[in-house]
PDB file of N, CA and C in Angstrom:
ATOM      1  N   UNK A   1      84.154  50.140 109.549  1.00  0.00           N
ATOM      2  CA  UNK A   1      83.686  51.142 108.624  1.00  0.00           C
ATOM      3  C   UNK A   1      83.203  52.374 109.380  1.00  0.00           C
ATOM      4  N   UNK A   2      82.580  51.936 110.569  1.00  0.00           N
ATOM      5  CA  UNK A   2      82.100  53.687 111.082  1.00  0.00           C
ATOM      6  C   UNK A   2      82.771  53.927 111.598  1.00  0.00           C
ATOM      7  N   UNK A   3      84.139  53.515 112.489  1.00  0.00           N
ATOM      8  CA  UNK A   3      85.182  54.105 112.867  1.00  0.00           C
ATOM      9  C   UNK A   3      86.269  54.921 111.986  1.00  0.00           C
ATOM     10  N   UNK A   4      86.389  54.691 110.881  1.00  0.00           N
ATOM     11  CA  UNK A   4      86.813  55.227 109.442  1.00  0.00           C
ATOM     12  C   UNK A   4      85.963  56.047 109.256  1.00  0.00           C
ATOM     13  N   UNK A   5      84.552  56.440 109.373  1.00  0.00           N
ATOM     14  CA  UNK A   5      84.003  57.166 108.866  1.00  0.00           C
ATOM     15  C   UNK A   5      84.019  58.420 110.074  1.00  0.00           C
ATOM     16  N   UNK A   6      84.239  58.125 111.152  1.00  0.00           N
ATOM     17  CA  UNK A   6      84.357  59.247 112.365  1.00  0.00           C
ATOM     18  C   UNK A   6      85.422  59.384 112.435  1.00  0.00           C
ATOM     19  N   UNK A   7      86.892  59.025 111.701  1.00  0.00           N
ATOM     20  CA  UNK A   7      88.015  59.294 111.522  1.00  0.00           C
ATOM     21  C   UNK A   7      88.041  60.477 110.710  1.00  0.00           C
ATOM     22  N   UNK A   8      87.569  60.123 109.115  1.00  0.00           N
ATOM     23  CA  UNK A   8      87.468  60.929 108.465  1.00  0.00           C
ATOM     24  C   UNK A   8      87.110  62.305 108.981  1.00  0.00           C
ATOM     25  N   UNK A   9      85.592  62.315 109.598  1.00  0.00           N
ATOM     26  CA  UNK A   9      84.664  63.403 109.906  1.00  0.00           C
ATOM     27  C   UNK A   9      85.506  64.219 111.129  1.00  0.00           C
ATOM     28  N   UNK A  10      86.257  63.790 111.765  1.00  0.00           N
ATOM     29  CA  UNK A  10      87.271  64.458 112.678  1.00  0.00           C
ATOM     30  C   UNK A  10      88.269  65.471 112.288  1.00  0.00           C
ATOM     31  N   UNK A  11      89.135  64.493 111.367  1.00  0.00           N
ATOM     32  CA  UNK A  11      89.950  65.236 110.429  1.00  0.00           C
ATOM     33  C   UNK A  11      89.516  66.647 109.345  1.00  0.00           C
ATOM     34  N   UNK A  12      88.215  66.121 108.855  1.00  0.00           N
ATOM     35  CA  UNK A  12      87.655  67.326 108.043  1.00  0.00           C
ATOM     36  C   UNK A  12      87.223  68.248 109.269  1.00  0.00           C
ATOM     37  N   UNK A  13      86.879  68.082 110.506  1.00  0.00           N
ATOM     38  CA  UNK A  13      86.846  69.055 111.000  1.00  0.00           C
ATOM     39  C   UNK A  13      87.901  69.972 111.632  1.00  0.00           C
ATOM     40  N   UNK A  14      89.090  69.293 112.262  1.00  0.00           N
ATOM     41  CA  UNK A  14      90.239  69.936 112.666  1.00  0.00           C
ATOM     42  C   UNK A  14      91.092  70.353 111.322  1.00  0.00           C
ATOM     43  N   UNK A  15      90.493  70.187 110.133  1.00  0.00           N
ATOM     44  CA  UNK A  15      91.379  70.965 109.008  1.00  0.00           C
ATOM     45  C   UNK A  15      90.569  71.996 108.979  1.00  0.00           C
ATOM     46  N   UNK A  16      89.120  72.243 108.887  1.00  0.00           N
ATOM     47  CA  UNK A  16      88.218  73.086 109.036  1.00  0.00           C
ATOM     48  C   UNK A  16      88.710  74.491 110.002  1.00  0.00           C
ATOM     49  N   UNK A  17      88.885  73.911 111.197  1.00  0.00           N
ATOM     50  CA  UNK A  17      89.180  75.051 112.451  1.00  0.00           C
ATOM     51  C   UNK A  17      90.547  75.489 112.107  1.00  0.00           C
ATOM     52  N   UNK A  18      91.326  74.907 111.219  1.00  0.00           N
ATOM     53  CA  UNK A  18      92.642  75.174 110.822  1.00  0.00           C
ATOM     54  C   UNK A  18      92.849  76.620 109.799  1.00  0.00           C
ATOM     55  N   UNK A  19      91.817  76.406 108.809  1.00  0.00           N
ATOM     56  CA  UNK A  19      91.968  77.148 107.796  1.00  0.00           C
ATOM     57  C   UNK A  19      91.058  78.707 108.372  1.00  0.00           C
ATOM     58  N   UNK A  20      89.705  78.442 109.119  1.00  0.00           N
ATOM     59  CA  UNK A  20      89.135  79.575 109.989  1.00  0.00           C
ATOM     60  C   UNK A  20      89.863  79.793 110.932  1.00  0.00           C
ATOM     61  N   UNK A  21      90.990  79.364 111.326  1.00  0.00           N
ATOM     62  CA  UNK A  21      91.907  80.667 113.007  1.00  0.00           C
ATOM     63  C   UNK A  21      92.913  81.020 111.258  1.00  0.00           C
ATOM     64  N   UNK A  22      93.427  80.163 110.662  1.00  0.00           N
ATOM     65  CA  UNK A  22      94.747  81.228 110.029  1.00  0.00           C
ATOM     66  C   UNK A  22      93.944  82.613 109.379  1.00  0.00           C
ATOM     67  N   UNK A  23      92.624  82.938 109.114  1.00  0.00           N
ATOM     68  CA  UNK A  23      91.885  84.271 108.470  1.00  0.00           C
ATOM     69  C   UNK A  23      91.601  84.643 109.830  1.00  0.00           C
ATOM     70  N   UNK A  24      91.507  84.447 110.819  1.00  0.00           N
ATOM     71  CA  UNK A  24      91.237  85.055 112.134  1.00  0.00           C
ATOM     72  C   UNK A  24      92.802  85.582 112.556  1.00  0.00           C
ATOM     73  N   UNK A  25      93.908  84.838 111.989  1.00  0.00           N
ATOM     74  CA  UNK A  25      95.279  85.294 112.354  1.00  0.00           C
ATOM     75  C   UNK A  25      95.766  86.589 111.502  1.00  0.00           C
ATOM     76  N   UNK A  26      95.491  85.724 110.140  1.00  0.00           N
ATOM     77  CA  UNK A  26      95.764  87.340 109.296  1.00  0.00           C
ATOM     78  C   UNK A  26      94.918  88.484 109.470  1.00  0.00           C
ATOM     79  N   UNK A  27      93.844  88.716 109.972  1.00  0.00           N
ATOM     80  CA  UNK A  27      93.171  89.776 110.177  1.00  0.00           C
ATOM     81  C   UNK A  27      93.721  90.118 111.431  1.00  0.00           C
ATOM     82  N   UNK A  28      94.052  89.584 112.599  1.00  0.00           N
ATOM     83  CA  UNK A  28      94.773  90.109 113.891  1.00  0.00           C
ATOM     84  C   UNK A  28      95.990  90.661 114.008  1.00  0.00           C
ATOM     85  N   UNK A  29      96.468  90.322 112.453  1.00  0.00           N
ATOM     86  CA  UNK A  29      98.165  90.789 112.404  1.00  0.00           C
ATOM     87  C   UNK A  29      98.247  92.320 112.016  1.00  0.00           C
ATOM     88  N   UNK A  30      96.828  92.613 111.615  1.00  0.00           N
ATOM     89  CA  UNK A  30      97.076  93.975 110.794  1.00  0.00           C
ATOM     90  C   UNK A  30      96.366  95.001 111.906  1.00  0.00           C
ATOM     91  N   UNK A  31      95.900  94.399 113.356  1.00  0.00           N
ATOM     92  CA  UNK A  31      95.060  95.330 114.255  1.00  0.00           C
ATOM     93  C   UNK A  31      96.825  95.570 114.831  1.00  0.00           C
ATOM     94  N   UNK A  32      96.594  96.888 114.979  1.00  0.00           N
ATOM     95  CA  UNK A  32      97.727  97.375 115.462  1.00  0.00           C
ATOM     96  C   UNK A  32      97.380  98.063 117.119  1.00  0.00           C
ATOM     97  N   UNK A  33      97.892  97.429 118.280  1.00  0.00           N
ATOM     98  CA  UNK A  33      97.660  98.144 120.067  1.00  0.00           C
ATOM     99  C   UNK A  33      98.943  98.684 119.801  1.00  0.00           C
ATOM    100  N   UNK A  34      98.929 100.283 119.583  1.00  0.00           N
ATOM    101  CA  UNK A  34     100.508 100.983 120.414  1.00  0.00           C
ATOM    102  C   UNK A  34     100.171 101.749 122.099  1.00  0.00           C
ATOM    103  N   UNK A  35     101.108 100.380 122.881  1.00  0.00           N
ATOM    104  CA  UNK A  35     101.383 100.695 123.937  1.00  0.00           C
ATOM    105  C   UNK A  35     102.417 102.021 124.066  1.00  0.00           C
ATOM    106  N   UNK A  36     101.715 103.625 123.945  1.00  0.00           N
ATOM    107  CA  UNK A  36     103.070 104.896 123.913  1.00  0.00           C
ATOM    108  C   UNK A  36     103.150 104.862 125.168  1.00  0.00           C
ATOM    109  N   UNK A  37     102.899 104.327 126.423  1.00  0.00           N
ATOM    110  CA  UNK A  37     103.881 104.132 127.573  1.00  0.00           C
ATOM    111  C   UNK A  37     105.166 103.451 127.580  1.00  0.00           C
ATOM    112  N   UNK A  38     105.115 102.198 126.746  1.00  0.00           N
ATOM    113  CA  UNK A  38     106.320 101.946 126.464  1.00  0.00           C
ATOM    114  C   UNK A  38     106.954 102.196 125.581  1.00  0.00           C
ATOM    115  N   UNK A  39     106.357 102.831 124.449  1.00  0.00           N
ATOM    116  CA  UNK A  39     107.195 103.355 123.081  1.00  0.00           C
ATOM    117  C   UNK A  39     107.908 104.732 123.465  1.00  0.00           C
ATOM    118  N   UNK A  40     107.049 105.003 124.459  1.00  0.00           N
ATOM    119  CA  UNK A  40     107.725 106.654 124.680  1.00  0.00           C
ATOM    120  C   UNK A  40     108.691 106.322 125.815  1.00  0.00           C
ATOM    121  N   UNK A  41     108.968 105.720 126.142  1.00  0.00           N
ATOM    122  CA  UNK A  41     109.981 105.331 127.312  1.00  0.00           C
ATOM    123  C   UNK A  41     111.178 104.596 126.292  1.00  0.00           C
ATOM    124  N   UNK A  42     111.377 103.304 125.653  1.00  0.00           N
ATOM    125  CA  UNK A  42     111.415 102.964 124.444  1.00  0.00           C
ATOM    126  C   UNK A  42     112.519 104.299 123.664  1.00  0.00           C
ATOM    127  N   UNK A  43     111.607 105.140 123.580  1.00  0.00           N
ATOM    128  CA  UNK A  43     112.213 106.057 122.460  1.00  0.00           C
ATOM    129  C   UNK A  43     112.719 107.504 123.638  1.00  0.00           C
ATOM    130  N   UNK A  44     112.480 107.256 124.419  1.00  0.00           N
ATOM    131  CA  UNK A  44     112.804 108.500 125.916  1.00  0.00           C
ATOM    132  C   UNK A  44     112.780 109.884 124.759  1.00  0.00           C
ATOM    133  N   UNK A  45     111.076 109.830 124.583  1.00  0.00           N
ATOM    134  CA  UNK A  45     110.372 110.655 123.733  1.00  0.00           C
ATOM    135  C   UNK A  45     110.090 111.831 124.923  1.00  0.00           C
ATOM    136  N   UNK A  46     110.174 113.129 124.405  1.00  0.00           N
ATOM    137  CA  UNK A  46     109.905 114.613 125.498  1.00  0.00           C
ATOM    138  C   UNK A  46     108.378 114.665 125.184  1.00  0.00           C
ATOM    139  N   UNK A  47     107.785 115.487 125.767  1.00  0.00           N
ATOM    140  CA  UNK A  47     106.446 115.618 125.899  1.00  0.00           C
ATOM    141  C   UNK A  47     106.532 115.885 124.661  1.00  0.00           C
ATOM    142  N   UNK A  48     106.433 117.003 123.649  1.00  0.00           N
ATOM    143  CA  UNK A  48     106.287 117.908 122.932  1.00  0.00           C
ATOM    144  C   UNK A  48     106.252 116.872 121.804  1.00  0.00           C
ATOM    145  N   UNK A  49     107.017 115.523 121.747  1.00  0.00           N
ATOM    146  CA  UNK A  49     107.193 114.664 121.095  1.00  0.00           C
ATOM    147  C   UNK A  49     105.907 113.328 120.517  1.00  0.00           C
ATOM    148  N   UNK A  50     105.488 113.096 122.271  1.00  0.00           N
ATOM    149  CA  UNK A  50     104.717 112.366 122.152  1.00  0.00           C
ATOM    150  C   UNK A  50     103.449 112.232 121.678  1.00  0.00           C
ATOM    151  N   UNK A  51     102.716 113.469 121.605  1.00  0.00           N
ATOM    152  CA  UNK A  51     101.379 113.716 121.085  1.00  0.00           C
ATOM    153  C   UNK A  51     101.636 113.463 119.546  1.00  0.00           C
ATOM    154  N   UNK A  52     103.079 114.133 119.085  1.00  0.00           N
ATOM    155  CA  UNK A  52     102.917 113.480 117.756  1.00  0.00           C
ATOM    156  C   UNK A  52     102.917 112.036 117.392  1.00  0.00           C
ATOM    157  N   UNK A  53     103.839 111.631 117.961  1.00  0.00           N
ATOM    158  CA  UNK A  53     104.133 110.311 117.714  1.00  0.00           C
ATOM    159  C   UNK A  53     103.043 109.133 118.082  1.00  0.00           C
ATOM    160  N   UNK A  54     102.608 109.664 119.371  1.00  0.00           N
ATOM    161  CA  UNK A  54     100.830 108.974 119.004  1.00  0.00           C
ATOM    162  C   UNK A  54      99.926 108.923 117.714  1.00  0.00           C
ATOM    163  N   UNK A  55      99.903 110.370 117.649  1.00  0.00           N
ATOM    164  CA  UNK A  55      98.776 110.867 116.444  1.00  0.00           C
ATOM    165  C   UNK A  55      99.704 109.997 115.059  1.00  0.00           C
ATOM    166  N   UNK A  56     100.501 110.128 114.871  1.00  0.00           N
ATOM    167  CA  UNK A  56     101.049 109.291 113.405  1.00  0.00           C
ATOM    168  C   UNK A  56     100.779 107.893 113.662  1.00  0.00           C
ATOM    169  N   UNK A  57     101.311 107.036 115.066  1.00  0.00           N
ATOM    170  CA  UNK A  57     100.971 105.784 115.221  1.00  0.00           C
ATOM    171  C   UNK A  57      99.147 105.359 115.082  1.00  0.00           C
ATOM    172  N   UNK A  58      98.502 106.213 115.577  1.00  0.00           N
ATOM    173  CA  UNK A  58      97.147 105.911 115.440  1.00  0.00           C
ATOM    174  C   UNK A  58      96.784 106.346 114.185  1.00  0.00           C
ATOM    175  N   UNK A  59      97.519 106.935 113.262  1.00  0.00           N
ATOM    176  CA  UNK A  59      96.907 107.438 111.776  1.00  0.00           C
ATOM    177  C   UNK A  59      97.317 105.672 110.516  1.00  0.00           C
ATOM    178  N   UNK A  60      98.747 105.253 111.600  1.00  0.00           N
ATOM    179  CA  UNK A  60      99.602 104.220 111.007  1.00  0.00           C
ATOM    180  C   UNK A  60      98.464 102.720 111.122  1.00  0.00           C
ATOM    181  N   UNK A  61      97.877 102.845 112.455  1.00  0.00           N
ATOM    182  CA  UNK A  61      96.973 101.501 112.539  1.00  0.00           C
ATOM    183  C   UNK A  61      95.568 101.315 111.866  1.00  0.00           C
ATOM    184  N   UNK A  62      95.218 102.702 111.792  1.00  0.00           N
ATOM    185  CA  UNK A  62      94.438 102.819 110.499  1.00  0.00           C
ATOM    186  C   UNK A  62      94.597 102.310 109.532  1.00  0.00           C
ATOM    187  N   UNK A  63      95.521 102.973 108.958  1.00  0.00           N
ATOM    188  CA  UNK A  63      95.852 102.385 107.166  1.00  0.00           C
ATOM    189  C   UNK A  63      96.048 101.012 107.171  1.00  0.00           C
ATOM    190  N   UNK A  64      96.691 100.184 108.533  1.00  0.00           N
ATOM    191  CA  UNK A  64      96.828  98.914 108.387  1.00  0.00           C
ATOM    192  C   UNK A  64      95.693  97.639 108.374  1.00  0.00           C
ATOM    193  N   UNK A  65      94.617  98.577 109.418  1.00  0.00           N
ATOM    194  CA  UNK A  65      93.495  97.944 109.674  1.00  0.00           C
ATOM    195  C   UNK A  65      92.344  98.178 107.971  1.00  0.00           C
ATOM    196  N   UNK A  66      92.706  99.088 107.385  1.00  0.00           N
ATOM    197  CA  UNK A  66      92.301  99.537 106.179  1.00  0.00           C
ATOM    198  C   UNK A  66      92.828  98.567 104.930  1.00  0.00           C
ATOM    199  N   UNK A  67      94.016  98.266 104.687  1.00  0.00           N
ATOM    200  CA  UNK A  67      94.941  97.482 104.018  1.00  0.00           C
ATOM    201  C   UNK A  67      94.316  96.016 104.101  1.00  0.00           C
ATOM    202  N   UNK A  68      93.933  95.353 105.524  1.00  0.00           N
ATOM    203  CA  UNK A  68      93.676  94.462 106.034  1.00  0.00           C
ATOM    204  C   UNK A  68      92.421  93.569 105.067  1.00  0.00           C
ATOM    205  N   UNK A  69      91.613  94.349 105.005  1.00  0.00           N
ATOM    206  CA  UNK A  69      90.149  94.447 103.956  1.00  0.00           C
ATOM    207  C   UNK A  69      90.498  93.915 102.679  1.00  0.00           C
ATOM    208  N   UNK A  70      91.605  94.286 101.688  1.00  0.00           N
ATOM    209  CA  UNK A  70      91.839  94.674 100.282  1.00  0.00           C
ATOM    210  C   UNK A  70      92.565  92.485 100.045  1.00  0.00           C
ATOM    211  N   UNK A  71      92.470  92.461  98.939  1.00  0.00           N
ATOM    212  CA  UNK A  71      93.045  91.148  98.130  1.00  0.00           C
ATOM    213  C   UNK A  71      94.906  91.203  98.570  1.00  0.00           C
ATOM    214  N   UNK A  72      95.449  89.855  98.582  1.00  0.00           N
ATOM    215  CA  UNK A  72      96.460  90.078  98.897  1.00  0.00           C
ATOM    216  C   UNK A  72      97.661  90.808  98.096  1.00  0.00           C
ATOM    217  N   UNK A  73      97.662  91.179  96.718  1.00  0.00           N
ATOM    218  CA  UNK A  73      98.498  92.144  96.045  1.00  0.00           C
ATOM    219  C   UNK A  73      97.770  93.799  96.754  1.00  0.00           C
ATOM    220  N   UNK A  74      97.080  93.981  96.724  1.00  0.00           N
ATOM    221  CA  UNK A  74      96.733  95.441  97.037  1.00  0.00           C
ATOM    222  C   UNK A  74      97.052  95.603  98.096  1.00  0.00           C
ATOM    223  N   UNK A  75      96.823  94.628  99.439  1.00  0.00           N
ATOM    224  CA  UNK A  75      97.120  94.484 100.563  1.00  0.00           C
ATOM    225  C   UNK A  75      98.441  95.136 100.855  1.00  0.00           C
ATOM    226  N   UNK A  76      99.512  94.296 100.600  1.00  0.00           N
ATOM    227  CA  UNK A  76     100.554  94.146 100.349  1.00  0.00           C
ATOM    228  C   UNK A  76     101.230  95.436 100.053  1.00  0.00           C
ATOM    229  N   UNK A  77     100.468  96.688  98.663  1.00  0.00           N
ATOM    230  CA  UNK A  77     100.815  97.820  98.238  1.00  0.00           C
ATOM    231  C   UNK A  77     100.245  98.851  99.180  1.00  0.00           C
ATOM    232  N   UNK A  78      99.257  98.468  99.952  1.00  0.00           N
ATOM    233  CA  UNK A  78      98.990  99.386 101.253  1.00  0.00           C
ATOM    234  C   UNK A  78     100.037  99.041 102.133  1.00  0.00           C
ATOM    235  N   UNK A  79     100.217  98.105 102.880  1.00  0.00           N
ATOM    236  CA  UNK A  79     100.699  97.695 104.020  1.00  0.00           C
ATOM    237  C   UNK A  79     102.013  98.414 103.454  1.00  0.00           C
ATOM    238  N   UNK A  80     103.437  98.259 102.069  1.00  0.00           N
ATOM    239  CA  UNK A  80     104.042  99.020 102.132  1.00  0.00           C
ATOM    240  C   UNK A  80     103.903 100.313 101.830  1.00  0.00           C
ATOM    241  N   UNK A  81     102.628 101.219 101.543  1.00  0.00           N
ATOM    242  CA  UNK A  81     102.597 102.781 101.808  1.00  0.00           C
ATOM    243  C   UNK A  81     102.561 103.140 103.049  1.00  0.00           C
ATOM    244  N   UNK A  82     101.745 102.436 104.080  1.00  0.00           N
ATOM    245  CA  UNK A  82     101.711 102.666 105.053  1.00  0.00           C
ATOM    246  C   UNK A  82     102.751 102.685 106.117  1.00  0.00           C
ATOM    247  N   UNK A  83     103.792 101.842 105.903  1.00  0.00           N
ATOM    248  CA  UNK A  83     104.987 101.980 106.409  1.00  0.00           C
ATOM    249  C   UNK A  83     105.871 102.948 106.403  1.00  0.00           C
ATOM    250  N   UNK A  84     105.983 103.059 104.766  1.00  0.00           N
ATOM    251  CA  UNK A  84     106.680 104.407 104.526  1.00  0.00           C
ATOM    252  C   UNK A  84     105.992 105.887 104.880  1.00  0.00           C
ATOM    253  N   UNK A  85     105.121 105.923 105.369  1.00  0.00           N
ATOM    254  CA  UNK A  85     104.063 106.929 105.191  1.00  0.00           C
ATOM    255  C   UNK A  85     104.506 107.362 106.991  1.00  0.00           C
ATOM    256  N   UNK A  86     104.390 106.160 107.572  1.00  0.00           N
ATOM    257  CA  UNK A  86     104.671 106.286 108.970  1.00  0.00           C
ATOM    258  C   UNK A  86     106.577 106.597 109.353  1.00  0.00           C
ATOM    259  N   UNK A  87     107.176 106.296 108.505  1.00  0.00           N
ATOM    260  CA  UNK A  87     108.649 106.244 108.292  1.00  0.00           C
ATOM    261  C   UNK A  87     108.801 107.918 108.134  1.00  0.00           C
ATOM    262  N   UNK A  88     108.135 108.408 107.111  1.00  0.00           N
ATOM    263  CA  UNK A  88     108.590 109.877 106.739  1.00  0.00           C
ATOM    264  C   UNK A  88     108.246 110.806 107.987  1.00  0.00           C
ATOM    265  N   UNK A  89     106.698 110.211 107.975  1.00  0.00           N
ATOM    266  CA  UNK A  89     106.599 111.818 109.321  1.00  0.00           C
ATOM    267  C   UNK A  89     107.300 111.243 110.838  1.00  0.00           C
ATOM    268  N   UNK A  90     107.745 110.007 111.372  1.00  0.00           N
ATOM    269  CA  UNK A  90     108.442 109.840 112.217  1.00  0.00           C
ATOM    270  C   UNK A  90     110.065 110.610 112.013  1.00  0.00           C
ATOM    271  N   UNK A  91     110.579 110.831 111.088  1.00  0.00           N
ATOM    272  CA  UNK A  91     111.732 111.632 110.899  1.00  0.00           C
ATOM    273  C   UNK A  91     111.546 112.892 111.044  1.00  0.00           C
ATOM    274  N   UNK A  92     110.236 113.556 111.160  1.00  0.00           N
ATOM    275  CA  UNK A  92     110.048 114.572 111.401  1.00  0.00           C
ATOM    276  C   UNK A  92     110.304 115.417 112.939  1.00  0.00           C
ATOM    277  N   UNK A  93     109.533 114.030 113.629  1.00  0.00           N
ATOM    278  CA  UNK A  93     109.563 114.425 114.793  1.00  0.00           C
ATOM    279  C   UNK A  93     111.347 113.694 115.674  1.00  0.00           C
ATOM    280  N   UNK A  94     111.397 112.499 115.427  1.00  0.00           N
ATOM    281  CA  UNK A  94     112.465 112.100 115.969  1.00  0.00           C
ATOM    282  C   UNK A  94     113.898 112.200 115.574  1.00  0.00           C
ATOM    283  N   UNK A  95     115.070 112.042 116.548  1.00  0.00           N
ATOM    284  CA  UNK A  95     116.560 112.647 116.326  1.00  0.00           C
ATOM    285  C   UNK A  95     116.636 111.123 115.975  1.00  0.00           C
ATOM    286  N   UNK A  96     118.090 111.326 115.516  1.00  0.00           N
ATOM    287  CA  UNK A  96     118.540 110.230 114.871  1.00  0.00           C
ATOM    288  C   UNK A  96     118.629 109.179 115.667  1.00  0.00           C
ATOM    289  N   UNK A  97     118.968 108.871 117.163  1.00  0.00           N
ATOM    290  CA  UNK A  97     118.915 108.440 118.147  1.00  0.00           C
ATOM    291  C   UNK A  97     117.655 107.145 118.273  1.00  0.00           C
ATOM    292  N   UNK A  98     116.401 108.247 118.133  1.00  0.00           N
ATOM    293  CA  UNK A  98     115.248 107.930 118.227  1.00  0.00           C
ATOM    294  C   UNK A  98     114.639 106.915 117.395  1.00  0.00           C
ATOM    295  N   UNK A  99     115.051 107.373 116.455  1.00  0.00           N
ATOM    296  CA  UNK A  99     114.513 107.262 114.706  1.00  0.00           C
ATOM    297  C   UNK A  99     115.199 105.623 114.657  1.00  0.00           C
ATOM    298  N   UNK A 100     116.871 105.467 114.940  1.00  0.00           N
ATOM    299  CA  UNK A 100     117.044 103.784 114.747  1.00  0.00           C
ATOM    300  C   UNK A 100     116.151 102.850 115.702  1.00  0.00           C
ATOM    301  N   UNK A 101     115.871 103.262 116.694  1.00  0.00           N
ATOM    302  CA  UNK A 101     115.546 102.647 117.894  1.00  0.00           C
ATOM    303  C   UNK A 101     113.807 102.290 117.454  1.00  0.00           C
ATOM    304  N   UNK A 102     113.172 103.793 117.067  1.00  0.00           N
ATOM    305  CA  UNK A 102     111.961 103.406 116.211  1.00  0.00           C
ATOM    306  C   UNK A 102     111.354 102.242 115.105  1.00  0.00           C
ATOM    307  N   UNK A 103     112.988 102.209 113.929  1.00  0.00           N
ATOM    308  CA  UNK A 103     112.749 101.258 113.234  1.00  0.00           C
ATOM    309  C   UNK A 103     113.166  99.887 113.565  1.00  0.00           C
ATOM    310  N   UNK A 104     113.906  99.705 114.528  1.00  0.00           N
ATOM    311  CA  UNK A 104     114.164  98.394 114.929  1.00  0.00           C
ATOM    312  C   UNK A 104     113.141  98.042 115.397  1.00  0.00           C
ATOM    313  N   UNK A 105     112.369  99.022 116.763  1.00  0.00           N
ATOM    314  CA  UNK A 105     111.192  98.391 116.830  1.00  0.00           C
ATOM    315  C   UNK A 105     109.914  97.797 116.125  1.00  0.00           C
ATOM    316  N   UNK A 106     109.391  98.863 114.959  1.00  0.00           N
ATOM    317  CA  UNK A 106     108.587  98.711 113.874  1.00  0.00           C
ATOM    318  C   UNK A 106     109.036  97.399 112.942  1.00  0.00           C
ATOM    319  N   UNK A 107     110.476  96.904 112.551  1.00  0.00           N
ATOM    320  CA  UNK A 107     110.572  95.998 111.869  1.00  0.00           C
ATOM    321  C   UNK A 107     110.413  94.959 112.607  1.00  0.00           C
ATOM    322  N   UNK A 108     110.703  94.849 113.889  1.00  0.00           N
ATOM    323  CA  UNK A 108     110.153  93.600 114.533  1.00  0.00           C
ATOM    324  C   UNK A 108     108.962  93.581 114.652  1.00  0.00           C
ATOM    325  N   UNK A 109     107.810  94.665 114.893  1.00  0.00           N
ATOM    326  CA  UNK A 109     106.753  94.615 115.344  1.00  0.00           C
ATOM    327  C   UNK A 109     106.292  93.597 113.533  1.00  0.00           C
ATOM    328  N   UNK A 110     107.119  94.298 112.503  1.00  0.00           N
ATOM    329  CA  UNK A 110     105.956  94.069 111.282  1.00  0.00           C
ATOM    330  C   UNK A 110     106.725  92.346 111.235  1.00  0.00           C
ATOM    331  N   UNK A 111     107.706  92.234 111.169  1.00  0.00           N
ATOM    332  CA  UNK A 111     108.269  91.103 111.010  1.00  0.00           C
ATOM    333  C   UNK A 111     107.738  89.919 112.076  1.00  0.00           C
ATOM    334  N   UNK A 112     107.152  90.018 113.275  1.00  0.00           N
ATOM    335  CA  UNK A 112     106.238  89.066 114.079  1.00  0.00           C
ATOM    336  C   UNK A 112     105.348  89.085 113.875  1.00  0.00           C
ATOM    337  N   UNK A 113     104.419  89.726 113.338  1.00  0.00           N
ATOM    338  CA  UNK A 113     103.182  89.591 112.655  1.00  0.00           C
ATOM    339  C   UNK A 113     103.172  89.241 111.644  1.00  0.00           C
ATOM    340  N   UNK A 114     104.131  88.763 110.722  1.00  0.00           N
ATOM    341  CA  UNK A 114     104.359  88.510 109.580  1.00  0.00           C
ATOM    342  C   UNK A 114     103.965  89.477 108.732  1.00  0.00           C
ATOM    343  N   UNK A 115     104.152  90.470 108.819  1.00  0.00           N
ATOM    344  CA  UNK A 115     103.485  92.019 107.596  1.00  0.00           C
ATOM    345  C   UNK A 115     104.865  92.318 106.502  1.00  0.00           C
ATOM    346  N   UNK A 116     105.957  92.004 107.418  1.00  0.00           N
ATOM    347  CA  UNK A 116     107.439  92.447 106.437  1.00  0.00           C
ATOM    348  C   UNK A 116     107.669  90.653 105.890  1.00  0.00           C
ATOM    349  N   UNK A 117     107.257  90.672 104.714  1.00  0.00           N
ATOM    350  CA  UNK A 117     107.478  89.251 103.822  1.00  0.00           C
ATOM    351  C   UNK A 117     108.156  90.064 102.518  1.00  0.00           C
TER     352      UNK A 117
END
């Protein structure tokens, strides 16, 4: 009987640490690090280029880290404004070249974090 009962009490705890890392996971998926040493190499971005493309990426991890906060339908309606939001003014600055190479990267980035569901 008390070996059953420290069975139990094990299990409720490793389901415990289970359900606290997956809200420690979904909140880590939406912190966004852009490495622009390698995005700008990546995208063989010109100077004149890169200050923008920073400033939109750091305006982009905002809204995500912002999104992050909200219930999962609202979530969800941020996380896709924010994409598109980052989609439009990246066409601004980048050639077409740039721009596929951009979204391949971004859909993998959102698609390993699980953000593109």
């Amino acid at each position: 009987m008390i070996l059953t009962l420290v069975a139990m009490l094990s299990m409720t705890t490793a389901f415990a640490e289970g359900e606290s890392a997956n809200s420690v996971n979904n909140m880590a998926a939406y912190e966004l690090n852009i490495n622009m040493d390698k995005l700008s190499a990546a995208l063989d971005l010109k100077d004149d280029q890169k200050e923008a493309v920073a400033n939109f990426n750091q305006t982009f991890a905002s809204e995500l880290m912002f999104a992050a906060q909200y219930s999962n339908n609202d979530r969800k309606a941020l996380v896709a404004r924010a994409i598109e939001n980052n989609v439009k003014w990246m066409r601004y600055v980048l050639d077409d070249k740039q721009m596929r190479t951009y979204l391949k990267v971004l859909n993998s980035t959102m698609n390993n974090r699980g953000l593109n569901k």
